[in-house]
C-alpha atoms as a PDB file:
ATOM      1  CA  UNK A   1    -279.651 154.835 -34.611  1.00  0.00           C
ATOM      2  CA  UNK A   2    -283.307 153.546 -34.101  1.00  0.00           C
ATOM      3  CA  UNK A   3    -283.552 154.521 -38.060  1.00  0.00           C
ATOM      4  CA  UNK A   4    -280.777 152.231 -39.338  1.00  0.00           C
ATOM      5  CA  UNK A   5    -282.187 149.075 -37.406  1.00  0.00           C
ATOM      6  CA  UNK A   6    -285.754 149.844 -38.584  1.00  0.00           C
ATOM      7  CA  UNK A   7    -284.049 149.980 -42.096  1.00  0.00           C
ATOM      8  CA  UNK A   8    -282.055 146.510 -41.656  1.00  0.00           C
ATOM      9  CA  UNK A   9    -285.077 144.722 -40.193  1.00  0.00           C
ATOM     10  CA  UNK A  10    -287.091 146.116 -43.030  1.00  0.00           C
ATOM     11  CA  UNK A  11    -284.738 145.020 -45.714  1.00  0.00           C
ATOM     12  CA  UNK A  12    -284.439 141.560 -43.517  1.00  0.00           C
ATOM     13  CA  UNK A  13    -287.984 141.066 -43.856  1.00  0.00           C
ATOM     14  CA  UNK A  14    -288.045 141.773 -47.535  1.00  0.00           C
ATOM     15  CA  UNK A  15    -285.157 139.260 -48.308  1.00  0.00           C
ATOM     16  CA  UNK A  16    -286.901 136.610 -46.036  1.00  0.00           C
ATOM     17  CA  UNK A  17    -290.026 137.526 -48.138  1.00  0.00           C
ATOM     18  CA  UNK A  18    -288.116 137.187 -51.430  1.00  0.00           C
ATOM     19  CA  UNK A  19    -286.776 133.956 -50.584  1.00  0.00           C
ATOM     20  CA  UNK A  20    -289.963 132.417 -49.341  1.00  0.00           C
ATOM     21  CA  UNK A  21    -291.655 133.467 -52.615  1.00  0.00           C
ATOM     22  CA  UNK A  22    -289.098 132.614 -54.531  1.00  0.00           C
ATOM     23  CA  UNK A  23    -290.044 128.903 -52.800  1.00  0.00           C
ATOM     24  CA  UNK A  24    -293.307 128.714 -53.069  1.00  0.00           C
ATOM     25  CA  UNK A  25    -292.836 129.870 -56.725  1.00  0.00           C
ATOM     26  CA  UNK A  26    -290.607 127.410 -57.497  1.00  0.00           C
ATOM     27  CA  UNK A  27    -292.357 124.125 -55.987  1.00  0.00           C
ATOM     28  CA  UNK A  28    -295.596 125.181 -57.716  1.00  0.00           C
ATOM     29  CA  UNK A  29    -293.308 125.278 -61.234  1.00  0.00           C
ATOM     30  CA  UNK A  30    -292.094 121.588 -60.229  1.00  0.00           C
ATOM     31  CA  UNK A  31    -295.181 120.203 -59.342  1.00  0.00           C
ATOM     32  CA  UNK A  32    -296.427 117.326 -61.433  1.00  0.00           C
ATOM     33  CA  UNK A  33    -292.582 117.199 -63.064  1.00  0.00           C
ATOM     34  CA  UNK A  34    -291.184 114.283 -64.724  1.00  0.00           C
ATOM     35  CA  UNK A  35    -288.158 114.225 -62.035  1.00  0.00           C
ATOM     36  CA  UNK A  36    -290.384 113.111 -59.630  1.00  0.00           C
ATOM     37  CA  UNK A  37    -288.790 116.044 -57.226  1.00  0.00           C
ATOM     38  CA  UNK A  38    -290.492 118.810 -55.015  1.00  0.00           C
ATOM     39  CA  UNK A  39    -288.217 121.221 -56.138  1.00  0.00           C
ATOM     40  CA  UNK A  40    -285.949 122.272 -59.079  1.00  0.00           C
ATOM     41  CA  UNK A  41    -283.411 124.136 -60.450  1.00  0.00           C
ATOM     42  CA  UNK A  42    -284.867 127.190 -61.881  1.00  0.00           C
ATOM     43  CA  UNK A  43    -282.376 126.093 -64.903  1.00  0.00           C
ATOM     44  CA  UNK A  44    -284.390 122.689 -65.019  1.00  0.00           C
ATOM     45  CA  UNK A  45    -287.356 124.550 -64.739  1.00  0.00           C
ATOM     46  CA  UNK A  46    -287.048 126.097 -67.472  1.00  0.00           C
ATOM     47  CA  UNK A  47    -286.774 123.167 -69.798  1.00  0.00           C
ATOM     48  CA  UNK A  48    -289.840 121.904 -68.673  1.00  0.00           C
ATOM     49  CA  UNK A  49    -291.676 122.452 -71.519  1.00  0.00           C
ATOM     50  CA  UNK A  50    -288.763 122.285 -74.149  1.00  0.00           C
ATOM     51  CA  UNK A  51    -289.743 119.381 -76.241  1.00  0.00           C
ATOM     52  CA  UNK A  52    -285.752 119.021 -76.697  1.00  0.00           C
ATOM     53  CA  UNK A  53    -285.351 117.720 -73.290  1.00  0.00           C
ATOM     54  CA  UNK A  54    -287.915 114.809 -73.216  1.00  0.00           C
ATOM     55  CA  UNK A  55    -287.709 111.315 -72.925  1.00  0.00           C
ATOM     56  CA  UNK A  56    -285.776 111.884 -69.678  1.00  0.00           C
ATOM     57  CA  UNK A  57    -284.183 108.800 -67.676  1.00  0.00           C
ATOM     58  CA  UNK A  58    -284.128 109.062 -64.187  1.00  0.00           C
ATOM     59  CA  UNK A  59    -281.505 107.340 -61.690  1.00  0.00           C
ATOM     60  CA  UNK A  60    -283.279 104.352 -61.184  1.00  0.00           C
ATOM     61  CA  UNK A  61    -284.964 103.967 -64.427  1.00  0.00           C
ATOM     62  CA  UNK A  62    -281.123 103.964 -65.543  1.00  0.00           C
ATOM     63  CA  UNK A  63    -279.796 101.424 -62.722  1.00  0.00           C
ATOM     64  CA  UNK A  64    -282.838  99.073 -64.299  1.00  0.00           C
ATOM     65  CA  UNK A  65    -281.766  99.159 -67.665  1.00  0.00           C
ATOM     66  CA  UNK A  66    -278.088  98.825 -67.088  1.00  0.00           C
ATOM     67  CA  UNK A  67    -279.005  95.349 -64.400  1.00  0.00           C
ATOM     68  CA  UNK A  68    -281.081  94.150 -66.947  1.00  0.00           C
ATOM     69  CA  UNK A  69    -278.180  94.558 -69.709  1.00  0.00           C
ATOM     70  CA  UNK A  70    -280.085  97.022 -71.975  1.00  0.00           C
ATOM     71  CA  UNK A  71    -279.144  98.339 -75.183  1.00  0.00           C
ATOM     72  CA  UNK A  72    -279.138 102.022 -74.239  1.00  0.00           C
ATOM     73  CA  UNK A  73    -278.147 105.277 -76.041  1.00  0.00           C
ATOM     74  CA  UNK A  74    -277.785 107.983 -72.711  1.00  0.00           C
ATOM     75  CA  UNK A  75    -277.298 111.759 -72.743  1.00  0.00           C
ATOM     76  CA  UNK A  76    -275.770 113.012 -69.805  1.00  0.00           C
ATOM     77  CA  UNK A  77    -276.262 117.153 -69.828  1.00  0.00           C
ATOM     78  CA  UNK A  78    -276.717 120.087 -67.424  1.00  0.00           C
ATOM     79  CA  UNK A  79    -279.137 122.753 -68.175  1.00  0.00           C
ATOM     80  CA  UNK A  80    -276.433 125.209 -66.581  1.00  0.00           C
ATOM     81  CA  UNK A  81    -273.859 124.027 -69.294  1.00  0.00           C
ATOM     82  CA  UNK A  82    -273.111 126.314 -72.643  1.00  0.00           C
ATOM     83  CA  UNK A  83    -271.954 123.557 -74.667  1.00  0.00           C
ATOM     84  CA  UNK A  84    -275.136 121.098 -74.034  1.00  0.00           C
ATOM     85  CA  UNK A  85    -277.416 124.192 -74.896  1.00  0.00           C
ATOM     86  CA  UNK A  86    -275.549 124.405 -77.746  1.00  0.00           C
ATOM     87  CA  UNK A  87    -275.438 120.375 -78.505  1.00  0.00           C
ATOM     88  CA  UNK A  88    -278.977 120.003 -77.496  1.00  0.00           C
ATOM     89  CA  UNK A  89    -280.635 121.210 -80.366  1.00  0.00           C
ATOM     90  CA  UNK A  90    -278.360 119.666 -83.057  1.00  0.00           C
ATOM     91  CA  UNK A  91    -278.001 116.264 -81.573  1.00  0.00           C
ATOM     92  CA  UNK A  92    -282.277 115.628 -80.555  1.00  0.00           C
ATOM     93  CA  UNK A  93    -283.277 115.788 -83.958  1.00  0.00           C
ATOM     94  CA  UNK A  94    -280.671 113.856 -85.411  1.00  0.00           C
ATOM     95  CA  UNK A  95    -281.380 111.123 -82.978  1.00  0.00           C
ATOM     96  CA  UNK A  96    -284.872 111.719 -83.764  1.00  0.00           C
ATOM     97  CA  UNK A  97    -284.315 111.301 -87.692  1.00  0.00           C
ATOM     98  CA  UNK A  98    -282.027 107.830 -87.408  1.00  0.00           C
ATOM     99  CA  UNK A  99    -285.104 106.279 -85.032  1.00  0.00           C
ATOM    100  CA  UNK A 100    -282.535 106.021 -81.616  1.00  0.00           C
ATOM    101  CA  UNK A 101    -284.455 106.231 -79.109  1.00  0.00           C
ATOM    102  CA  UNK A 102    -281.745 108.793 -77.124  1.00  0.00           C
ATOM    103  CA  UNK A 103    -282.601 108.875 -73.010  1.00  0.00           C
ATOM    104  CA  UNK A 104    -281.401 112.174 -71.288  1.00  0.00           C
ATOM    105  CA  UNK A 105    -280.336 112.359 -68.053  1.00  0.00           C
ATOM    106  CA  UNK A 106    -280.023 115.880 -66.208  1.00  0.00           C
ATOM    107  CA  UNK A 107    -277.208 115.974 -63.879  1.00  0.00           C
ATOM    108  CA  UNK A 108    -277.903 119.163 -62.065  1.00  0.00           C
ATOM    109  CA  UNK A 109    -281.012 117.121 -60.813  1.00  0.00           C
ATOM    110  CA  UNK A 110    -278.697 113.734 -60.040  1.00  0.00           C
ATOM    111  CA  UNK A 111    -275.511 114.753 -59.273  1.00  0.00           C
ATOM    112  CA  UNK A 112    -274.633 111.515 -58.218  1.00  0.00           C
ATOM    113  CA  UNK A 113    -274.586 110.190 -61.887  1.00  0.00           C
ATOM    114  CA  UNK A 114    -271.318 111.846 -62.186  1.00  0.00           C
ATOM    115  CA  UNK A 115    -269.266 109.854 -60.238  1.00  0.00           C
ATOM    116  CA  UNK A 116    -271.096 106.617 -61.091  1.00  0.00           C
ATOM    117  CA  UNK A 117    -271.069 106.707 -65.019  1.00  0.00           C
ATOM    118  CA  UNK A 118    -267.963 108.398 -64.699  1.00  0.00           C
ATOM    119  CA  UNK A 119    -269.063 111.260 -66.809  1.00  0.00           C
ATOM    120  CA  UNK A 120    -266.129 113.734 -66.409  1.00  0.00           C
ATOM    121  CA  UNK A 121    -267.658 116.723 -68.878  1.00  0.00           C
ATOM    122  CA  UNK A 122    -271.065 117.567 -70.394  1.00  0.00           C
ATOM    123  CA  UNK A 123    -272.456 117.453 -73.061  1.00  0.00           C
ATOM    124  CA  UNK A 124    -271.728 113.285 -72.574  1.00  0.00           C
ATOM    125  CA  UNK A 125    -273.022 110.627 -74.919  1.00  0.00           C
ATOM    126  CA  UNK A 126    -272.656 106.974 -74.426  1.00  0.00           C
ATOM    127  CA  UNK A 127    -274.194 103.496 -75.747  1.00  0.00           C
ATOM    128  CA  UNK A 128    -274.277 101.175 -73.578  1.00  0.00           C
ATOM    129  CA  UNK A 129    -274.714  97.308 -74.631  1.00  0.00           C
ATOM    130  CA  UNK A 130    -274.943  94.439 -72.342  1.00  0.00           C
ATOM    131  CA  UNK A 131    -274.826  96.841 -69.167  1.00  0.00           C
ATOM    132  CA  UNK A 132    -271.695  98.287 -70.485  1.00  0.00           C
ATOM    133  CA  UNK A 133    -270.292 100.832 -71.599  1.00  0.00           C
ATOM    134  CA  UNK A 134    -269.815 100.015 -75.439  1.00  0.00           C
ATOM    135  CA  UNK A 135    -268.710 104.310 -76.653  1.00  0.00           C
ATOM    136  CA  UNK A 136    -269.057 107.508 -75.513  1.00  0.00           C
ATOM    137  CA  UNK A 137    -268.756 111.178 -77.219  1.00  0.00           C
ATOM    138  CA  UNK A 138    -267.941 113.630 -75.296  1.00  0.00           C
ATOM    139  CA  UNK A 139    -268.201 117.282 -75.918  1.00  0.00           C
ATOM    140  CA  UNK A 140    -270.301 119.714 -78.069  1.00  0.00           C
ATOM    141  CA  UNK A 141    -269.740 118.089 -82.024  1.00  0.00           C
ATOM    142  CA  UNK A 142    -271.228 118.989 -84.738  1.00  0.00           C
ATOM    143  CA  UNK A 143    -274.048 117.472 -86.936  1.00  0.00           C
ATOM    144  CA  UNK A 144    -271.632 115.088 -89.038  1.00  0.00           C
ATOM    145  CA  UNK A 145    -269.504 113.869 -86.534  1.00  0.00           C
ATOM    146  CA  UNK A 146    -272.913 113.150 -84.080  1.00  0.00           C
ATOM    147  CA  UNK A 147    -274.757 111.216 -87.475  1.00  0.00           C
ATOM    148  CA  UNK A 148    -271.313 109.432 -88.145  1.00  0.00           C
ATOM    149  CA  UNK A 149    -270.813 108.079 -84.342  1.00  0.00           C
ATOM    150  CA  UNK A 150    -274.258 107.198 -84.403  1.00  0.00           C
ATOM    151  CA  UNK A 151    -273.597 105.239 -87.489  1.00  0.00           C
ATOM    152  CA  UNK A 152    -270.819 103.221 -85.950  1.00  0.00           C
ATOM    153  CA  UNK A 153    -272.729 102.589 -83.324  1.00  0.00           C
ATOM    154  CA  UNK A 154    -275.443 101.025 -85.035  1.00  0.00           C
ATOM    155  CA  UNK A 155    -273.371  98.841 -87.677  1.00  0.00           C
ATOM    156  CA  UNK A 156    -271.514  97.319 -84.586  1.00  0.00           C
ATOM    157  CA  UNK A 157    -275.018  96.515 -83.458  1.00  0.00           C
END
């Protein structure tokens, strides 16, 4: 008997252990982060250094723009999402090519973005014009149909 709660204090100690690395390890990964957060997903962390997921907007850099009736392109994505891993890499450097200057907002990190841009599924893309909503694409696309709704976008400019 005295062996088996040796053993489970042992393996409690270890698991306490692990998770209080696992802490430490991850605060040291956020520190300095452009989220402006002690701690992150490990999924956020890392994209960190993924050039694909800069020029990040954060909540209230967002609330700004919309109050002062901003043109604004906006990705909403989750780093824990399929199709935005998929849509990331297509969509960035076509954004990148036409000259829109595409902000990308992480909703693991904000979750409260969902409810209020009503964002419903990610990978989400929406122009917004005179702090509103003007279009939004939804889902992962591919390259043509993400050049062409940029397009209409920019001749009802």
């Amino acid at each position: 008997m005295k062996k088996v709660i040796i053993l489970a204090i042992v393996v409690a100690a270890l698991l306490i252990g692990a998770i209080v690395y696992s802490d430490i390890s991850n605060r040291e990964k956020a520190a300095g982060n452009p989220y402006g957060k002690e701690t992150l997903h490990p999924a956020t962390l890392a994209q960190l250094d993924d050039p694909l997921y800069g020029n990040l907007i954060l909540p209230d850099e967002l609330k700004d723009k919309m109050d002062k009736k901003e043109e604004l392109y906006v990705y909403y994505f989750s780093p824990t999402c399929e199709h935005c891993m998929a849509t990331t890499p297509v969509l960035v450097p076509i954004a990148d090519e036409m000259k829109i200057d595409m902000k990308k907002h992480n909703l693991l990190e904000f979750p409260s973005s969902w409810d209020e841009y009503h964002i419903e599924f990610t990978p989400t893309l929406v122009h917004y014009k005179d702090g509103k909503e003007v279009s939004r694409q939804v889902g992962e696309q591919d390259a043509d149909t993400w050049k062409k709704w940029f397009e209409e976008q920019q001749q009802g400019s």
